[in-house]
N, C-alpha and C. Protein backbone atom coordinates (compact mmCIF):
# COMPACT_ATOMS: atom_id res chain seq x y z
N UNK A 1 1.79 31.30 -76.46
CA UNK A 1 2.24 30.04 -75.87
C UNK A 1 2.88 29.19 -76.96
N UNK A 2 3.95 28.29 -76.17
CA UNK A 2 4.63 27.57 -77.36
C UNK A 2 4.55 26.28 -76.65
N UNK A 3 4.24 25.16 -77.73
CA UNK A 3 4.44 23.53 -77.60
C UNK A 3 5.59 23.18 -78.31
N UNK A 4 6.64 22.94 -77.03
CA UNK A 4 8.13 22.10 -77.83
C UNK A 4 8.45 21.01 -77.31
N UNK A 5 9.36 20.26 -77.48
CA UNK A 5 9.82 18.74 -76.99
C UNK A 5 10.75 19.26 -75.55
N UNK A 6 10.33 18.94 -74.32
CA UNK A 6 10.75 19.11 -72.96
C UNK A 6 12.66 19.50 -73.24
N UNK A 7 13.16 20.28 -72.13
CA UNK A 7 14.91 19.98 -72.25
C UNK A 7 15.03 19.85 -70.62
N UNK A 8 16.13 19.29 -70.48
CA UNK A 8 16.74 19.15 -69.05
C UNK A 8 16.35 20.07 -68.26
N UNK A 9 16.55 21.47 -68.94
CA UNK A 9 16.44 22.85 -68.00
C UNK A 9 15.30 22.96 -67.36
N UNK A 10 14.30 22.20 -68.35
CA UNK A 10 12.89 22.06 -67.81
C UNK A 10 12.68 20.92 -66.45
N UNK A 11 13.42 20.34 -66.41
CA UNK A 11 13.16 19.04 -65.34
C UNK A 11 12.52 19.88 -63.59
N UNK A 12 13.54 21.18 -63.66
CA UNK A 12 12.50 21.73 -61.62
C UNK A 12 11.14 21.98 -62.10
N UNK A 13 10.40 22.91 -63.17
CA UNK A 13 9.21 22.84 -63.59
C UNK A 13 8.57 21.29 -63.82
N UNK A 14 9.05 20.67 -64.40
CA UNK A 14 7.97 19.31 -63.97
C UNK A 14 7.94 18.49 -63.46
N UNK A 15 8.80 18.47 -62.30
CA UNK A 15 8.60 18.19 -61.19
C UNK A 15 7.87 18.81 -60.33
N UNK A 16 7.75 20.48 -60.23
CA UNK A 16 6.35 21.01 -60.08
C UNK A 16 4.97 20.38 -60.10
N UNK A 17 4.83 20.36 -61.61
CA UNK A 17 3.91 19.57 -62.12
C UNK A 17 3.32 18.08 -62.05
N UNK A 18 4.21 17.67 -61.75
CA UNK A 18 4.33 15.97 -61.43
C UNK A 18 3.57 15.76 -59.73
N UNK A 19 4.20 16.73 -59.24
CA UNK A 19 3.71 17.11 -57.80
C UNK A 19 2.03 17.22 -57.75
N UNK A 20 1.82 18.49 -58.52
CA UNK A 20 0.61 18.66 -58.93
C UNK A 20 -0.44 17.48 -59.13
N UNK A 21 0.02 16.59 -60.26
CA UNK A 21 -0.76 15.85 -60.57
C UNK A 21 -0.71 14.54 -59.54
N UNK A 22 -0.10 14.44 -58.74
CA UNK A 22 -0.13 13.36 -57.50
C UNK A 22 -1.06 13.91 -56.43
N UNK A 23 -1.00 15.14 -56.16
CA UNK A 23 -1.72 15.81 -55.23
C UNK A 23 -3.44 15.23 -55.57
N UNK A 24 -3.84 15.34 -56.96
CA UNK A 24 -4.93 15.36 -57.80
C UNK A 24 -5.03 14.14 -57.47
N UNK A 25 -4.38 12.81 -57.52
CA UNK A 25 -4.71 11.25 -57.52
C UNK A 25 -4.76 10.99 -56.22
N UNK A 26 -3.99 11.55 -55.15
CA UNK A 26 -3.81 11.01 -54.22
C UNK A 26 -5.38 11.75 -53.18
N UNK A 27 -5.78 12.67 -53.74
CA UNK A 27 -6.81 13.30 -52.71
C UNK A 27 -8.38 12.37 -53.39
N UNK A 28 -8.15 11.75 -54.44
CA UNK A 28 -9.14 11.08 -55.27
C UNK A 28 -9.02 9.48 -54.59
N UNK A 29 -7.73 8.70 -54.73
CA UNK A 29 -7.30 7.53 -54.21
C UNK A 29 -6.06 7.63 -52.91
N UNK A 30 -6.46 7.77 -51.82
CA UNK A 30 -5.45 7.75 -51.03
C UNK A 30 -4.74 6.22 -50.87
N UNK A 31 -5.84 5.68 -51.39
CA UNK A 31 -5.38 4.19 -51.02
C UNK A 31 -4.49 3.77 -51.69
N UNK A 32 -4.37 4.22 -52.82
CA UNK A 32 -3.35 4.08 -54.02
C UNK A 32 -1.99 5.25 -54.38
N UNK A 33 -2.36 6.08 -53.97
CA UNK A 33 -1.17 7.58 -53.91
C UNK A 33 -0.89 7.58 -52.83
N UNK A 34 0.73 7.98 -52.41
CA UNK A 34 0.88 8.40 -51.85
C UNK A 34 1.25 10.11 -51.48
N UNK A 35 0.94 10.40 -50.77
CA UNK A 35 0.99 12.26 -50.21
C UNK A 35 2.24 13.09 -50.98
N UNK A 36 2.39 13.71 -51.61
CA UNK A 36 3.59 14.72 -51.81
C UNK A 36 4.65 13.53 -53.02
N UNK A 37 3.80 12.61 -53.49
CA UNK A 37 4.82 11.70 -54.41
C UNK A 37 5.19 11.99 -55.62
N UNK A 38 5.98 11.69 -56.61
CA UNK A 38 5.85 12.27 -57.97
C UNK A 38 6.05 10.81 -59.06
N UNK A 39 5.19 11.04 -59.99
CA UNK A 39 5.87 9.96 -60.81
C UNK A 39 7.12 9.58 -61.13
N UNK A 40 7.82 10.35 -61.55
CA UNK A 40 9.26 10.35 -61.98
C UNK A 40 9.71 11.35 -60.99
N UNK A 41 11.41 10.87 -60.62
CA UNK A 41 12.41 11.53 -60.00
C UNK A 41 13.09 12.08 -61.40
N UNK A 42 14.33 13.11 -60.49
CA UNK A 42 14.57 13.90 -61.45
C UNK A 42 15.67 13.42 -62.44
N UNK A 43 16.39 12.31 -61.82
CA UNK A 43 17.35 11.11 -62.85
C UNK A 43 16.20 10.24 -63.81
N UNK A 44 14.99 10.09 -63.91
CA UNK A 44 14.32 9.38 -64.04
C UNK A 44 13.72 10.23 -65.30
N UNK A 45 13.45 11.72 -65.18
CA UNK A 45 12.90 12.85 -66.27
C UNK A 45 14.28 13.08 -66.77
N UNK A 46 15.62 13.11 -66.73
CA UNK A 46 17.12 12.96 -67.30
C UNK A 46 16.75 11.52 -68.59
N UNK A 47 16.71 10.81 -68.22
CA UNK A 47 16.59 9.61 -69.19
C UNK A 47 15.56 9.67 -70.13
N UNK A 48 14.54 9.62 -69.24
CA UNK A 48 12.95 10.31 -70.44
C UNK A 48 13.08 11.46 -71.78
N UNK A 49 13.75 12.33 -70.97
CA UNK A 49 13.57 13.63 -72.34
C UNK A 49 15.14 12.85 -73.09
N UNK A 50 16.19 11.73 -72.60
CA UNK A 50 16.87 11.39 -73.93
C UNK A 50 16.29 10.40 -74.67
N UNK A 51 14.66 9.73 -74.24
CA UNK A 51 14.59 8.38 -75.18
C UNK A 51 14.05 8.74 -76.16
N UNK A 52 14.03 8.72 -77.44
CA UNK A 52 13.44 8.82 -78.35
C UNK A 52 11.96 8.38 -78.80
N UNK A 53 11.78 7.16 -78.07
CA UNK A 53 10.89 6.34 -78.25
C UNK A 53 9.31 6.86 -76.77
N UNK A 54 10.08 8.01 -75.98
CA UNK A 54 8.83 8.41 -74.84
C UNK A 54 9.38 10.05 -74.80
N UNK A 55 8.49 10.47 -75.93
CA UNK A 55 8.82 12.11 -76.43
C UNK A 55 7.75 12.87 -75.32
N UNK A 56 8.66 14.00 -74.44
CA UNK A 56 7.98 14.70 -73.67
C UNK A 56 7.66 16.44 -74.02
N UNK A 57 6.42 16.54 -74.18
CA UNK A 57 6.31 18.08 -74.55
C UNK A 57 6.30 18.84 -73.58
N UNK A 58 6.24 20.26 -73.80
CA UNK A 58 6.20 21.07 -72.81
C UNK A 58 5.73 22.67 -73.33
N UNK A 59 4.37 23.04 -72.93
CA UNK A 59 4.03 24.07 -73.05
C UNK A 59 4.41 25.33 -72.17
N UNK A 60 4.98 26.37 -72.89
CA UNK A 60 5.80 27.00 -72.36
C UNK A 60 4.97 28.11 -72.67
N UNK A 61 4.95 29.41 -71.73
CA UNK A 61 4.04 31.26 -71.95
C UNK A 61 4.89 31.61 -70.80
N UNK A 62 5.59 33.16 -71.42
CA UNK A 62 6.48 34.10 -71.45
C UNK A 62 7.70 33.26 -70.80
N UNK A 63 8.42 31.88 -71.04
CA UNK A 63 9.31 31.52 -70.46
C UNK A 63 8.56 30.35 -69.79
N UNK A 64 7.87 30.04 -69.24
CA UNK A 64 7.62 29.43 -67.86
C UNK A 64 6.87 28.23 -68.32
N UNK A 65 7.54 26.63 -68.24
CA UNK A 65 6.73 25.62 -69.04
C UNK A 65 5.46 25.36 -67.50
N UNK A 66 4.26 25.73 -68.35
CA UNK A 66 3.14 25.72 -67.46
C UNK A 66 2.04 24.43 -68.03
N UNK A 67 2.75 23.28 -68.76
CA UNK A 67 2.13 22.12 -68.75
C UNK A 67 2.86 21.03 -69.51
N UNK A 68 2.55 20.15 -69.39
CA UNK A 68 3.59 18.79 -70.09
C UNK A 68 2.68 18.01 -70.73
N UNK A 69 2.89 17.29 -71.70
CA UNK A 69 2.12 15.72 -72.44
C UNK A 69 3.77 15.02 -72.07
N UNK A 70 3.57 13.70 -71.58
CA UNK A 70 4.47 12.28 -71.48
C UNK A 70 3.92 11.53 -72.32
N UNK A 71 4.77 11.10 -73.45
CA UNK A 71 3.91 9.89 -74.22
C UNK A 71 4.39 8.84 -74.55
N UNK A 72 4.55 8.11 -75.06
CA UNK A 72 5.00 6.75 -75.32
C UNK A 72 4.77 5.81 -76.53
N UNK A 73 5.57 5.44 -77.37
CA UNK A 73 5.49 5.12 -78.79
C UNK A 73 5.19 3.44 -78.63
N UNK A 74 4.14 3.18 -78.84
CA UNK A 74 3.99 1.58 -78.56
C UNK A 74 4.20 0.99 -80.04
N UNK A 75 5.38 -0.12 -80.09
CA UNK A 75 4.69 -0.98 -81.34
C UNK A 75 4.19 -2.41 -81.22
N UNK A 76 3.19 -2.41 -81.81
CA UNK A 76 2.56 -3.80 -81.78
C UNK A 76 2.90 -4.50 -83.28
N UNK A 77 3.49 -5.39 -82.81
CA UNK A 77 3.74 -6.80 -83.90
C UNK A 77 3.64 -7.77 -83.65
N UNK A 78 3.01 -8.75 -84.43
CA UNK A 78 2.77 -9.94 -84.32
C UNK A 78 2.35 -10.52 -82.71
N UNK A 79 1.38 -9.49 -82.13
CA UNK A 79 0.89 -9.88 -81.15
C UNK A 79 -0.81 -10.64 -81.09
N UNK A 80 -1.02 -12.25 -80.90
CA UNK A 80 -1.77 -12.35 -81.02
C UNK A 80 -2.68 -11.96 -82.23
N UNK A 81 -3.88 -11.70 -82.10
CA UNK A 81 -5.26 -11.79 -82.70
C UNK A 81 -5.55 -10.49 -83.11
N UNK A 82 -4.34 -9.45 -82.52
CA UNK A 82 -4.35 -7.62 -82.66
C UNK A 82 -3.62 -7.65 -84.40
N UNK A 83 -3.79 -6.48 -84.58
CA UNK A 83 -3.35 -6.07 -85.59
C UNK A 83 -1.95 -5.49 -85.30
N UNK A 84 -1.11 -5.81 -86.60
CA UNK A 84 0.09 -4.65 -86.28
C UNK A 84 -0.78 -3.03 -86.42
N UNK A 85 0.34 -2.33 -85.86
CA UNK A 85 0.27 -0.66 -85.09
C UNK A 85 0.93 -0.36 -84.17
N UNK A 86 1.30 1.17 -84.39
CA UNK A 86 2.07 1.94 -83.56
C UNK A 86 0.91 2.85 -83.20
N UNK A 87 0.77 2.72 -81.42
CA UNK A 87 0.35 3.68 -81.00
C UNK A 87 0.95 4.73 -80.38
N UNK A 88 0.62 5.93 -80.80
CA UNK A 88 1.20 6.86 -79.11
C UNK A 88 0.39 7.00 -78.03
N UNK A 89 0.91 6.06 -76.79
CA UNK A 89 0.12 5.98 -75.70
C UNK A 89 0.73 7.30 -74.66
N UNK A 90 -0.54 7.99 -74.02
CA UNK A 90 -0.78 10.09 -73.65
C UNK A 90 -0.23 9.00 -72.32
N UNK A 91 1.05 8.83 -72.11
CA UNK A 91 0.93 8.81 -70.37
C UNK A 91 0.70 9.78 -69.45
N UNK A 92 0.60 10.92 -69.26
CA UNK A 92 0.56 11.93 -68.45
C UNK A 92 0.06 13.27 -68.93
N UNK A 93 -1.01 14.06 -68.92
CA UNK A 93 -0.64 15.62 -69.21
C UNK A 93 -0.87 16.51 -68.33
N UNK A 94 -0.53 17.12 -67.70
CA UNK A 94 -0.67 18.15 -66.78
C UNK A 94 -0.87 19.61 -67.38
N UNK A 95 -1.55 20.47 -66.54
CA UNK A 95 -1.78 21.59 -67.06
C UNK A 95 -1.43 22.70 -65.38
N UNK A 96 -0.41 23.30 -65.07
CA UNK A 96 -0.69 24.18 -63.64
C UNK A 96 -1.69 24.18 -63.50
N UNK A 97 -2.27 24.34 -62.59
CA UNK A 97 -3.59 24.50 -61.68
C UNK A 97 -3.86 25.93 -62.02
N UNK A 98 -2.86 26.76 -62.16
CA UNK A 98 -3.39 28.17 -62.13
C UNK A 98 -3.18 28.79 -63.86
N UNK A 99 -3.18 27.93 -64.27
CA UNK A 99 -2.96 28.63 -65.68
C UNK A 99 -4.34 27.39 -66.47
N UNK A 100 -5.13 26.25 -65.95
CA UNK A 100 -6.19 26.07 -66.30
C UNK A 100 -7.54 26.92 -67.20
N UNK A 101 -8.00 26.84 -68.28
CA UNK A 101 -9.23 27.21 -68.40
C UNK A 101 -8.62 28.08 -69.57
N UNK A 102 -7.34 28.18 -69.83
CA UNK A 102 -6.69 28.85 -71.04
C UNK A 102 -6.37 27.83 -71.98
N UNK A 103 -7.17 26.95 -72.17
CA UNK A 103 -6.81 26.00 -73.58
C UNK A 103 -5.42 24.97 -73.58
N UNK A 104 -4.42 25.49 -72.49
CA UNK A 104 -3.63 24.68 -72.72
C UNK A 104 -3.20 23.46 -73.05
N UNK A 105 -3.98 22.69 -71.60
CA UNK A 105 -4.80 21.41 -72.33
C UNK A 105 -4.84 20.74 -73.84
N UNK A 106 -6.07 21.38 -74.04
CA UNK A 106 -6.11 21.39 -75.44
C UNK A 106 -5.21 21.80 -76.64
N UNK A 107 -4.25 22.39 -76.39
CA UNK A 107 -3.11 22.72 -77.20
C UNK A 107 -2.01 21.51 -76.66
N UNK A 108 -1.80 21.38 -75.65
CA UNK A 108 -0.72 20.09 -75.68
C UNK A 108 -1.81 18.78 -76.18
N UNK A 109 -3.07 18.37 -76.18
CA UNK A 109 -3.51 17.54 -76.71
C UNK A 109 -3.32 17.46 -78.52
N UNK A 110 -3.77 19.08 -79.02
CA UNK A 110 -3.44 18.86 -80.68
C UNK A 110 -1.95 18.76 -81.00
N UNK A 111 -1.15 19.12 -80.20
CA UNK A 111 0.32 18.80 -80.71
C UNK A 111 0.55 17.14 -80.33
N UNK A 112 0.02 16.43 -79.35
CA UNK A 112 0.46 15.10 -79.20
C UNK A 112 -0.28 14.32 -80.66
N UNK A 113 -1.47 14.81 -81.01
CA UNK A 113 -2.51 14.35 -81.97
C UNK A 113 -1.82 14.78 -83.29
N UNK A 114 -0.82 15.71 -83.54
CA UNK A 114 -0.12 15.75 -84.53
C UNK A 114 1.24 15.20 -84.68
N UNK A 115 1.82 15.24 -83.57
CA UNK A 115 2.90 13.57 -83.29
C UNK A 115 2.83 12.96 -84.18
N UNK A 116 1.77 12.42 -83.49
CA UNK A 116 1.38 11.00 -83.78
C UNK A 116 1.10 10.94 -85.23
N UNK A 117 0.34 11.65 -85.94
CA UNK A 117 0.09 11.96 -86.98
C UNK A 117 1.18 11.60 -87.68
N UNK A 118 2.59 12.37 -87.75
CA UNK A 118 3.70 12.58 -88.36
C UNK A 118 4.33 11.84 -88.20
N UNK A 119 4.10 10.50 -87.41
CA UNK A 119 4.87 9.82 -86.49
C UNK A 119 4.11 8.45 -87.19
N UNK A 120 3.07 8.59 -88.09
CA UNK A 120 2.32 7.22 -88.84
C UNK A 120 1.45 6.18 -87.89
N UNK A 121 1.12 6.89 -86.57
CA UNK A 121 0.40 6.30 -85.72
C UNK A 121 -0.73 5.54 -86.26
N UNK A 122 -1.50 4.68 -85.44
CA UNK A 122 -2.86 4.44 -86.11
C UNK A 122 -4.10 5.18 -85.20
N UNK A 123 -3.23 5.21 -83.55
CA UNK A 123 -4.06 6.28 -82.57
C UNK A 123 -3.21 6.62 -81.46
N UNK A 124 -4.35 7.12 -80.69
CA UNK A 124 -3.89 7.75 -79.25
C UNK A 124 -4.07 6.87 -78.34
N UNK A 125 -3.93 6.84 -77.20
CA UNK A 125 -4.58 6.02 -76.43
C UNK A 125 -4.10 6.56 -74.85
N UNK A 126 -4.93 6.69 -74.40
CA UNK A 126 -4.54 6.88 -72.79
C UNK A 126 -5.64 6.04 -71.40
N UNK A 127 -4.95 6.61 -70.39
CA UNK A 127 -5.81 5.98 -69.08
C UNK A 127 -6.21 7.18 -67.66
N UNK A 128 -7.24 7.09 -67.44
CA UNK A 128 -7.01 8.34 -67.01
C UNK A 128 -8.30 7.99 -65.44
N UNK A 129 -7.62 8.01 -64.37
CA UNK A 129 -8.07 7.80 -63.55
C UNK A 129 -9.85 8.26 -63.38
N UNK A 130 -10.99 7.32 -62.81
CA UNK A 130 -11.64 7.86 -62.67
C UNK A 130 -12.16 9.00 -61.96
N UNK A 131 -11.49 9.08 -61.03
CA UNK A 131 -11.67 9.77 -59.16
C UNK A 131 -11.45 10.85 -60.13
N UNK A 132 -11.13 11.29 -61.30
CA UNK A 132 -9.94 12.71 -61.73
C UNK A 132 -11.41 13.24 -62.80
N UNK A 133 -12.29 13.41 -62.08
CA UNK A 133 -13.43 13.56 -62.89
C UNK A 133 -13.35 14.73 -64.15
N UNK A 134 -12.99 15.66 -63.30
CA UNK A 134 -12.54 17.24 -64.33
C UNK A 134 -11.15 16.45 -65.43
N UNK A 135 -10.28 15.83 -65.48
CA UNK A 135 -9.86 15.16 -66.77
C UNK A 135 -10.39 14.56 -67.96
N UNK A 136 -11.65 13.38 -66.92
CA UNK A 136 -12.49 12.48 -67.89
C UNK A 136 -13.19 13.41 -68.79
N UNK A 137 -14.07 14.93 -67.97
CA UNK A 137 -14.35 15.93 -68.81
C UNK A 137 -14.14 16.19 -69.71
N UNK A 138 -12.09 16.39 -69.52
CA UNK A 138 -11.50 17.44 -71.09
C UNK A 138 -11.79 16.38 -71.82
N UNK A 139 -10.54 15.25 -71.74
CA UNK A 139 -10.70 13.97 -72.20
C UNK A 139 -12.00 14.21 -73.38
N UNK A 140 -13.61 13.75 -72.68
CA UNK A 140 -14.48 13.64 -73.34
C UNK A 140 -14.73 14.90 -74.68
N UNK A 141 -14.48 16.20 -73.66
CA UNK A 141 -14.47 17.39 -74.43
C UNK A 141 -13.46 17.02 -76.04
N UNK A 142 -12.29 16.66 -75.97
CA UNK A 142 -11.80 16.59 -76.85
C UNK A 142 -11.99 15.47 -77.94
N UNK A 143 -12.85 14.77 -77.52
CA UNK A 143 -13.54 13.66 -78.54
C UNK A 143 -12.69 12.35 -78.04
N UNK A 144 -12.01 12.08 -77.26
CA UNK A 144 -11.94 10.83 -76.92
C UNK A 144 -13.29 10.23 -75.97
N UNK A 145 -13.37 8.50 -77.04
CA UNK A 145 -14.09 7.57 -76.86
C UNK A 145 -13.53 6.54 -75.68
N UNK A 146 -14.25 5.36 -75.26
CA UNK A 146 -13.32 4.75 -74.17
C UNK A 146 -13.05 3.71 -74.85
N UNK A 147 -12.14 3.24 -75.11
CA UNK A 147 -11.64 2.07 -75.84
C UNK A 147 -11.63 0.60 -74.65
N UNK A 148 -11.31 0.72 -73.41
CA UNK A 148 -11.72 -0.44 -72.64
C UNK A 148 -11.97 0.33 -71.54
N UNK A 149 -12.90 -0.40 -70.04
CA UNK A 149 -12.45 0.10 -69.18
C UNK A 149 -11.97 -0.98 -68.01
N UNK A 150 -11.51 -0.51 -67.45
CA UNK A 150 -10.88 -1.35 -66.01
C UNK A 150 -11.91 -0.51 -64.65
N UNK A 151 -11.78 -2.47 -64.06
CA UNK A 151 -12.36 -2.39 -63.16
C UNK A 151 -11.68 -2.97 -62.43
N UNK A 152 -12.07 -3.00 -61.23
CA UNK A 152 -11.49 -3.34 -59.22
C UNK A 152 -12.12 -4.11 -58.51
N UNK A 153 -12.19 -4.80 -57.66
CA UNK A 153 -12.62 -5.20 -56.49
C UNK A 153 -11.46 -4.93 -55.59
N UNK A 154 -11.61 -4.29 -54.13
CA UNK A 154 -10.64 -4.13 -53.01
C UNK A 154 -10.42 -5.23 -52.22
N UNK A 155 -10.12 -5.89 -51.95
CA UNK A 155 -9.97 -6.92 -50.98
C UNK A 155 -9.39 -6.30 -49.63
């Protein structure tokens, strides 16, 4: 398996994937997903893999990209009572459903964790639905701590 930076050619595969992971939120929060939705359209993953600043990976075995990290280069300056820092915030990682339980995961997690690394980060940071219990898992599995959490009331 190989971890590289996403290309256009890749955009029908993650949209696959994107699918995937709505299916996952929306059967957890219907109230909040909607059915068959995707985060990004496919003009929308066109702009993404050109910004420099929201680098998309893509794990690829025999040809076929069978998972993505979306991330996002935050800089903080002179905000308030925070410290300056650049984070890379994990917006998204998907793994196929059927290629699960082979580490992938965890291999697009150490390549985003070396990004960042190379990239002079100070961390990671992500959000990761609760309802998505088998995530919070890897998540935990991989040594992320919770840095805040969010809460709801429904009205």
């Amino acid at each position: 398996m190989e971890i590289r930076q996403a290309e256009e050619r890749d955009i029908p595969r993650l949209g696959e994937l994107l699918l995937q992971v709505c299916r996952v939120h929306w059967e957890g929060r219907p109230d909040l997903f909607r059915e068959g939705g995707r985060k990004y359209d496919d003009g929308e993953l066109r702009e993404l893999l050109r910004d420099q600043d929201r680098p998309v990976l893509a794990a690829v075995d025999n040809g076929k990209v069978v998972g993505y990290a979306f991330c996002v280069y935050q800089h903080h300056r002179n905000e308030g009572s925070f410290q300056d820092m650049t984070t890379l915030y994990l917006d998204d990682l998907c793994v196929d459903e059927n290629c699960r339980g082979r580490h992938v995961g965890r291999a697009l997690y150490q390549a985003v964790l070396d990004m960042a690394r190379r990239s002079g980060c100070y961390n990671v940071t992500l959000n990761v639905w609760s309802c998505n219990e088998s995530a919070v898992r890897f998540y935990e599995k991989c040594g992320l701590k919770p840095q805040k959490v969010g809460l709801e009331t429904i009205l």
